[in-house]
Protein backbone atom coordinates (compact mmCIF):
# COMPACT_ATOMS: atom_id res chain seq x y z
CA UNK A 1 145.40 10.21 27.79
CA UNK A 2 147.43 12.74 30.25
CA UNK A 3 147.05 9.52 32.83
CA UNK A 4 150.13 8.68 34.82
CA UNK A 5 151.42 5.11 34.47
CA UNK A 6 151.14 2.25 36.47
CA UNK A 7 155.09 2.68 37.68
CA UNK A 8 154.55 6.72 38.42
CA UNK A 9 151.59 5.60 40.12
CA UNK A 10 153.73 3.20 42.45
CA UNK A 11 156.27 5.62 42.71
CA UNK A 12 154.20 7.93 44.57
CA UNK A 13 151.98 5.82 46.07
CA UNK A 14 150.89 7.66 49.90
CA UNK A 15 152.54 4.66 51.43
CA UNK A 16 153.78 7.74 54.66
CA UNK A 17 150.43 9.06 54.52
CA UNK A 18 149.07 5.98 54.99
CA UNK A 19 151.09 4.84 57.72
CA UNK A 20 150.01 8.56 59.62
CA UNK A 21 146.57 7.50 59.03
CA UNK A 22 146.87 4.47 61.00
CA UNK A 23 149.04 6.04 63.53
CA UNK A 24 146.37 8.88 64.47
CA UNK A 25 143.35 6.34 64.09
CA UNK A 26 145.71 4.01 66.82
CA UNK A 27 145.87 7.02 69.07
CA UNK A 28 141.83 7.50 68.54
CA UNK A 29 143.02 11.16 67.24
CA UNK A 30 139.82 12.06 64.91
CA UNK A 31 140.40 15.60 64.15
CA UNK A 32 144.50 14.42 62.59
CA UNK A 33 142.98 11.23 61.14
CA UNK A 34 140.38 13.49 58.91
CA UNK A 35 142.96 15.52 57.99
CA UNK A 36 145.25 13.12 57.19
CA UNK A 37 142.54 11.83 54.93
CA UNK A 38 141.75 14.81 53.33
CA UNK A 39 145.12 15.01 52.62
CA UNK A 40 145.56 12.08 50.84
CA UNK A 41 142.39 12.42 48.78
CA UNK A 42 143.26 16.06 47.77
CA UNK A 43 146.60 14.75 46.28
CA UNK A 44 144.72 12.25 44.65
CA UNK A 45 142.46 14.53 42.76
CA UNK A 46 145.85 16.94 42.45
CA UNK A 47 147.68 13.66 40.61
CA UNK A 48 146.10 12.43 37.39
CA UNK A 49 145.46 8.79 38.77
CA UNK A 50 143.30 6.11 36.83
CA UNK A 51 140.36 5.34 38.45
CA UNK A 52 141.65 1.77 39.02
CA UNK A 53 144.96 3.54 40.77
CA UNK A 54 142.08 5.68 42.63
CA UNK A 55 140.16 2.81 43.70
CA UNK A 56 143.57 0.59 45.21
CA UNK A 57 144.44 3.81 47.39
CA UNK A 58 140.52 4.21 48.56
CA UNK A 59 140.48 0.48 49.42
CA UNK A 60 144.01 0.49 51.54
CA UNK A 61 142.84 3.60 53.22
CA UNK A 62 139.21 1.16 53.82
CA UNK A 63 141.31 -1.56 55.27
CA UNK A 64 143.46 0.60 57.49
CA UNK A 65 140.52 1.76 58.54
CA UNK A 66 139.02 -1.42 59.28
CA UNK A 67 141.93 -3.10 60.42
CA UNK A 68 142.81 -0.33 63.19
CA UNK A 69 139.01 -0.31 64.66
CA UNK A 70 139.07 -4.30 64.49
CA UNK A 71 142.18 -4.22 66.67
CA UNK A 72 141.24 -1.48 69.14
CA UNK A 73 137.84 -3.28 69.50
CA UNK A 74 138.92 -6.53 70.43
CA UNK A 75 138.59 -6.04 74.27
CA UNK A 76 135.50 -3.96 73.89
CA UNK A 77 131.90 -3.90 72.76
CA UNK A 78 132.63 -1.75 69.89
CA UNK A 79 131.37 -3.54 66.52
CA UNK A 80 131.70 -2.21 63.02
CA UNK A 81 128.00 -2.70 61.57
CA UNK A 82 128.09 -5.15 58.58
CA UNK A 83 125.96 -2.40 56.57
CA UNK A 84 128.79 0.02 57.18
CA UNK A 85 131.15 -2.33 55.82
CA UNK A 86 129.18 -3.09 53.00
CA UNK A 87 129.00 0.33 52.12
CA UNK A 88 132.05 0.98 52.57
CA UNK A 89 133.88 -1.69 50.12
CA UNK A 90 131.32 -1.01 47.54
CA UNK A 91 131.63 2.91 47.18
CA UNK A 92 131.27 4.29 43.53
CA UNK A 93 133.04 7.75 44.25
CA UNK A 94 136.19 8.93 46.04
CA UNK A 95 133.77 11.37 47.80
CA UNK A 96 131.20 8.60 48.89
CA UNK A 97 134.15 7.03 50.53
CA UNK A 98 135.09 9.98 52.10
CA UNK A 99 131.99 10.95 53.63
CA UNK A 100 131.44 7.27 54.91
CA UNK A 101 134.94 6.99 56.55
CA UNK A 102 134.39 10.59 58.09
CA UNK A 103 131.20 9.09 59.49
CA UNK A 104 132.45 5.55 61.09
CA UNK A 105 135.54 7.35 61.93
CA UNK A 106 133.89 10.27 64.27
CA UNK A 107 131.56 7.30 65.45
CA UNK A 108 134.43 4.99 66.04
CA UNK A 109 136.31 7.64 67.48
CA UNK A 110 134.39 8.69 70.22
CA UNK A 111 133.14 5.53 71.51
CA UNK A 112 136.55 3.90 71.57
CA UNK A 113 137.59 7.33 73.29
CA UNK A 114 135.82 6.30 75.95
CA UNK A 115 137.74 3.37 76.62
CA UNK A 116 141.26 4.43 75.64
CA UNK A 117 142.83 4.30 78.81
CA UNK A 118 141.87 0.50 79.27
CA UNK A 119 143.07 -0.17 75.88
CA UNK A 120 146.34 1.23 75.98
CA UNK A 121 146.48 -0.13 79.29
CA UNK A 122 146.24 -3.33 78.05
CA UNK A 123 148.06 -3.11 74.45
CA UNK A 124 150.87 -1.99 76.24
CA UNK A 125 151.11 -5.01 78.72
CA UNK A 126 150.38 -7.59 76.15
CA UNK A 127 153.25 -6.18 74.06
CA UNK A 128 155.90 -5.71 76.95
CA UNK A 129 154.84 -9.73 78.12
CA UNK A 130 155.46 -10.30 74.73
CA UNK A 131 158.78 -9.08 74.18
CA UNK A 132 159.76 -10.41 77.34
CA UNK A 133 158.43 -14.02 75.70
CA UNK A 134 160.12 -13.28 72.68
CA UNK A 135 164.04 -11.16 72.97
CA UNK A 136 166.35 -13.79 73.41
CA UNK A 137 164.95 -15.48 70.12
CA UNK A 138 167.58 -15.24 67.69
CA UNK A 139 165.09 -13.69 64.39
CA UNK A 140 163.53 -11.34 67.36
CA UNK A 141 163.29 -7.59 65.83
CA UNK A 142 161.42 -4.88 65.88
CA UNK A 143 160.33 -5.98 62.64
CA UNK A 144 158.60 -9.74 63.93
CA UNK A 145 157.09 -7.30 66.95
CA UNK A 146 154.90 -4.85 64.66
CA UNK A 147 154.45 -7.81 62.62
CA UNK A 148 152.67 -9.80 64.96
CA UNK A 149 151.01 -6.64 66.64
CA UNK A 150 150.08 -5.77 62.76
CA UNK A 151 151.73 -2.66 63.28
CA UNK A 152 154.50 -0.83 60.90
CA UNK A 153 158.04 -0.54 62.92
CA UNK A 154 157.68 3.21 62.47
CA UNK A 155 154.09 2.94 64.38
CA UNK A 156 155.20 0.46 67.34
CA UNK A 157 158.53 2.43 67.76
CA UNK A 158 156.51 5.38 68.67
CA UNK A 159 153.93 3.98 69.85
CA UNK A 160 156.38 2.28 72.38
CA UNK A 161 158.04 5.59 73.17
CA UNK A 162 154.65 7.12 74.12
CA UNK A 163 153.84 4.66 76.53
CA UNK A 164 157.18 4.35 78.26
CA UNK A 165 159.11 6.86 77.60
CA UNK A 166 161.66 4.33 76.35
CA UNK A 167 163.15 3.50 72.91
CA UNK A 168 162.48 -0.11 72.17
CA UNK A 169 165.67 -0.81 71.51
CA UNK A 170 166.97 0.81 74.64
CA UNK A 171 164.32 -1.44 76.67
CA UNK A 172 165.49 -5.07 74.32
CA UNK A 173 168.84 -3.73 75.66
CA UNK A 174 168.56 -3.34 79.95
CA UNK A 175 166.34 -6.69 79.40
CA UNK A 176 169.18 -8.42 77.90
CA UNK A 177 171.66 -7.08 79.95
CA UNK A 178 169.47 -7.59 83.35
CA UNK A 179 169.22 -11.12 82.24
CA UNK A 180 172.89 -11.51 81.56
CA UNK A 181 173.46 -10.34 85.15
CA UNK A 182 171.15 -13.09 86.35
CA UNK A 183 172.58 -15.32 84.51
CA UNK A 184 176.29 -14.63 86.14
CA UNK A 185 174.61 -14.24 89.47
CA UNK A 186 172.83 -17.73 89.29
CA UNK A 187 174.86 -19.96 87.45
CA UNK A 188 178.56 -21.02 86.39
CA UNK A 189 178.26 -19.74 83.09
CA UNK A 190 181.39 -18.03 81.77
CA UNK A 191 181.29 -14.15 80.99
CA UNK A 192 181.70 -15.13 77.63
């Protein structure tokens, strides 16, 4: 009866929270991811959500989850166990979820720890080859980057910034004007 509605619900949706979680899972960061989590599932209980509203958050917070291990992994040996997975899209409680994700995450974590370095090595490369591919396209944006890195703009824009000490915008920009340069160097081409 004292329930919020469907639209409250959407209103206030962690949708920030969220996007933190996947952030400090990206940068392998177990001790912010849990309490990130914790977060979230202490406003949860705080907020009088139906248990179908509960259940939408716990599986978005599963397929972050998920999602960010499956693309860290890629170039490594690290597999998610299909019991784990099972468990973890069949919960029954908020705190059953909680204590499995705590579990894979620490696990996760500190295996994929190992091979950060590599990792970030490489993410980084394949997304500065990319751009590179990819600026003078006229629908390129930070938006069709995160997109196709499966990324939020907010996550790749700092992400990008933390490995190279560059705005991504200020690196489109000296790529675009270096190639301009070229491009009045090397051919007849007008300034225009």
């Amino acid at each position: 009866q004292d329930q919020i509605t469907m639209n409250d619900y959407l209103q206030s949706y962690p949708t920030k929270e969220i996007e933190k979680l996947q952030w400090n899972l990206l940068q392998l960061d177990a001790s912010n991811t849990m309490r990130v989590l914790e977060d979230i599932i202490e406003v949860m209980r705080e907020e009088r959500l139906s248990v179908a509203c509960v259940r939408m958050i716990c599986y978005d917070i599963s397929n972050t989850v998920v999602r960010c291990f499956t693309a860290l992994s890629a170039n490594n040996s690290f597999v998610l166990p299909g019991k784990v997975m099972e468990e973890i899209v069949s919960f029954d409680t908020v705190e059953e979820l909680l204590e499995l994700l705590k579990e894979l995450i620490n696990d996760a974590c500190t295996f994929l720890q190992k091979v950060k370095e590599e990792v970030k090595d490489q993410r980084i490369h394949v997304l500065l080859d990319y751009i590179a591919e990819n600026y003078s396209s006229p629908n390129f944006s930070i938006d069709m980057i995160a997109d196709h890195f499966q990324l939020s703009p907010s996550n790749l824009s700092h992400y990008f910034k933390a490995q190279t000490g560059r705005t991504f915008s200020a690196y489109v920009q000296d790529l675009r004007f270096s190639e301009s340069c070229r491009l009045l160097r090397e051919t007849d081409e007008s300034v225009q």
